[in-house]
C-alpha atoms as a PDB file:
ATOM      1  CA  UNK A   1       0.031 -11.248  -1.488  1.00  0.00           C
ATOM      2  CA  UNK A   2       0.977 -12.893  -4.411  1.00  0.00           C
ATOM      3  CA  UNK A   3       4.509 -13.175  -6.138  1.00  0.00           C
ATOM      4  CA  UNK A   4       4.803 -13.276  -9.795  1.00  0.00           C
ATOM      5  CA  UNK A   5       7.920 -14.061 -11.562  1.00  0.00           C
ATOM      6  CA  UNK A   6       9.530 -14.924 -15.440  1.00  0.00           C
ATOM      7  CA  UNK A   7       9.986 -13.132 -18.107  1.00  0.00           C
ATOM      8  CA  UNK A   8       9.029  -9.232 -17.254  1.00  0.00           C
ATOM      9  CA  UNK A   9       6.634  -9.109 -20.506  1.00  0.00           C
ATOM     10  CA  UNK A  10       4.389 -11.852 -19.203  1.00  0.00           C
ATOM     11  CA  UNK A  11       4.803 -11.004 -15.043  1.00  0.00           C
ATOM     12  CA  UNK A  12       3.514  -7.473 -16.547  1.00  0.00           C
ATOM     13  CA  UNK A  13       0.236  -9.399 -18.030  1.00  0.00           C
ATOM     14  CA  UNK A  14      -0.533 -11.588 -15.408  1.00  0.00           C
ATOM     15  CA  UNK A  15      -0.234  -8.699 -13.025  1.00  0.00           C
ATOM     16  CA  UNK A  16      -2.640  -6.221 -15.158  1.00  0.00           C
ATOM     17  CA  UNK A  17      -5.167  -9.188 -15.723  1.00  0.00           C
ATOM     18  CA  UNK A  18      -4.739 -10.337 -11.887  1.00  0.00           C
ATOM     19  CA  UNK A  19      -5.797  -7.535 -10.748  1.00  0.00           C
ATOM     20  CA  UNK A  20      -8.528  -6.835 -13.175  1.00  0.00           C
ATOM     21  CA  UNK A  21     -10.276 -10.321 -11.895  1.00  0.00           C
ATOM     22  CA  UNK A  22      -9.083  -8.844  -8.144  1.00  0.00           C
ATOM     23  CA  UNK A  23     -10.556  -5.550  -8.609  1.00  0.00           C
ATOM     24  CA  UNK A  24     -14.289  -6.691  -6.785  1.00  0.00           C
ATOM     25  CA  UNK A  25     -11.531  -7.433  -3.783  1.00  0.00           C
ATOM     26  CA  UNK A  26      -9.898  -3.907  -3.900  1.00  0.00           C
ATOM     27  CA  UNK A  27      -6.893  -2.150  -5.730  1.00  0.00           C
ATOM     28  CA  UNK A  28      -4.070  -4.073  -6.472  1.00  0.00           C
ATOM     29  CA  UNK A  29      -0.913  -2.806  -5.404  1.00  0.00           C
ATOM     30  CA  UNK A  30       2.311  -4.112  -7.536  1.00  0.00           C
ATOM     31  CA  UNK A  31       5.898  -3.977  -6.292  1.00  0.00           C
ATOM     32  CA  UNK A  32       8.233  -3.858  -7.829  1.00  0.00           C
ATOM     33  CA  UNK A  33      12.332  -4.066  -7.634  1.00  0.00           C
ATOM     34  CA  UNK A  34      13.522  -3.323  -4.208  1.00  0.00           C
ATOM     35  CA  UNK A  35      10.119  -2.951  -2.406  1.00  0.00           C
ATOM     36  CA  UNK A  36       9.394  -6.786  -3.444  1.00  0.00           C
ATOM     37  CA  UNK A  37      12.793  -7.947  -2.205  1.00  0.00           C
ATOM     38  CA  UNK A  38      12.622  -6.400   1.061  1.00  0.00           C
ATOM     39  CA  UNK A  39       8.867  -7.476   1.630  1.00  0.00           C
ATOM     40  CA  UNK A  40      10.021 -11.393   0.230  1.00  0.00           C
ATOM     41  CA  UNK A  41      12.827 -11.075   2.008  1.00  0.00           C
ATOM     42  CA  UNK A  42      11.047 -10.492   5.537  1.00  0.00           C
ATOM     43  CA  UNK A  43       8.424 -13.128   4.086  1.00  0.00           C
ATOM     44  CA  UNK A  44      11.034 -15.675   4.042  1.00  0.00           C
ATOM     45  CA  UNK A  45      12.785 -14.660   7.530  1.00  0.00           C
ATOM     46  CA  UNK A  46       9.320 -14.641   8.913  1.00  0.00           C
ATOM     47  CA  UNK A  47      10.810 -10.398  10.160  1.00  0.00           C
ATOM     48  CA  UNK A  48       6.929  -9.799  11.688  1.00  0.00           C
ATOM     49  CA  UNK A  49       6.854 -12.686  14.298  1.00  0.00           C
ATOM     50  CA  UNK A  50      10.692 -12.478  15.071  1.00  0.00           C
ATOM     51  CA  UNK A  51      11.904 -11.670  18.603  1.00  0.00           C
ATOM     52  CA  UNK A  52      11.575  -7.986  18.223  1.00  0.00           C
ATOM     53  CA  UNK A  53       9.418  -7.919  14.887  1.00  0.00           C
ATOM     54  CA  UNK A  54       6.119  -6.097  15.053  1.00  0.00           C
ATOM     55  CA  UNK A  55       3.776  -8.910  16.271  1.00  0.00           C
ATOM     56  CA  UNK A  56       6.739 -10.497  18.909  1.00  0.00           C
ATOM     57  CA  UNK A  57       7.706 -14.276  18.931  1.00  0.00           C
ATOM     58  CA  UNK A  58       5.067 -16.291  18.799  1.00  0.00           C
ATOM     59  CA  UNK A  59       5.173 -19.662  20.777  1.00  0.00           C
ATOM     60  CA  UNK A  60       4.492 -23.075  18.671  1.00  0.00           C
ATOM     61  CA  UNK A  61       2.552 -25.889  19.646  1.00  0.00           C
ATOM     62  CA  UNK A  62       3.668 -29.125  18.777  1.00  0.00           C
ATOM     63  CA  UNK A  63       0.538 -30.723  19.834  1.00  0.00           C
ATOM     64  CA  UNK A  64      -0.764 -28.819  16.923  1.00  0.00           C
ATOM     65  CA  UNK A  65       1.229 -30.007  13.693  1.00  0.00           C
ATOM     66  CA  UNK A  66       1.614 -33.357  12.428  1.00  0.00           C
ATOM     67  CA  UNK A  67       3.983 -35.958  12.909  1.00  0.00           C
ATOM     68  CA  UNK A  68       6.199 -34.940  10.282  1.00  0.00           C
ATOM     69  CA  UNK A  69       6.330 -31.584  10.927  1.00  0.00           C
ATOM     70  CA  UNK A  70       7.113 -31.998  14.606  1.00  0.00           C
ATOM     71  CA  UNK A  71       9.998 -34.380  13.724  1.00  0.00           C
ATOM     72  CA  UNK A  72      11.605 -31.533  11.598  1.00  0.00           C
ATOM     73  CA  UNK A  73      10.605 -28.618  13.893  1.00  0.00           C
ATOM     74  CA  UNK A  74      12.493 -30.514  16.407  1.00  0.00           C
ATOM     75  CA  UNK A  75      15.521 -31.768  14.728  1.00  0.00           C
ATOM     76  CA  UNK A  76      15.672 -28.154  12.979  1.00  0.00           C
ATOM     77  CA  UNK A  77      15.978 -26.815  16.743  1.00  0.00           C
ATOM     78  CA  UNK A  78      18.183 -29.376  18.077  1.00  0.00           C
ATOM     79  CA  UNK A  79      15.867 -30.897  20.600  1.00  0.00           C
ATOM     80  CA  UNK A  80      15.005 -34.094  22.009  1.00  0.00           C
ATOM     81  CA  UNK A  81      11.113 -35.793  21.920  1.00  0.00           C
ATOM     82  CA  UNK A  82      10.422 -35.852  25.244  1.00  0.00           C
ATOM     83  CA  UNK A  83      10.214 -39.574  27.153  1.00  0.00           C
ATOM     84  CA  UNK A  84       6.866 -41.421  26.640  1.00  0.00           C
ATOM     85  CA  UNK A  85       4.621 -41.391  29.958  1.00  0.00           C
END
């Protein structure tokens, strides 16, 4: 999925010649108006691995991202790094 934006003219381009390059891949579908909102929108509140989205919550393991990412993961959720053993 790939999100296009500026001036419509030139979004229109990019999209026809996008897809022309794409086309070995399959057909291109292009949204447009409401249909790219909603599906940006549920992009951005991450809808399909919500508690009741389609593919359910999905756990995170900490072990698995980097420093950095844990630190905000866990400041973003209010909790405490757990005491060193």
């Amino acid at each position: 999925m790939l999100r296009l934006e500026g001036i419509a003219a030139s979004a229109v381009h990019r999209a026809a010649a996008l897809a022309k390059v794409l086309s070995p891949f399959g057909t291109a579908e292009i949204l447009e108006d409401a249909a790219s909102v909603a599906i940006w929108s549920s992009v951005r509140d991450v809808a399909p691995f919500a508690a009741k989205g389609a593919l359910g919550a999905w756990p995170v393991c900490a072990d698995c991202l980097s420093a950095g990412v844990r630190g905000c993961v866990r400041r973003g959720l209010g909790a405490r790094t757990p005491a060193a053993t």
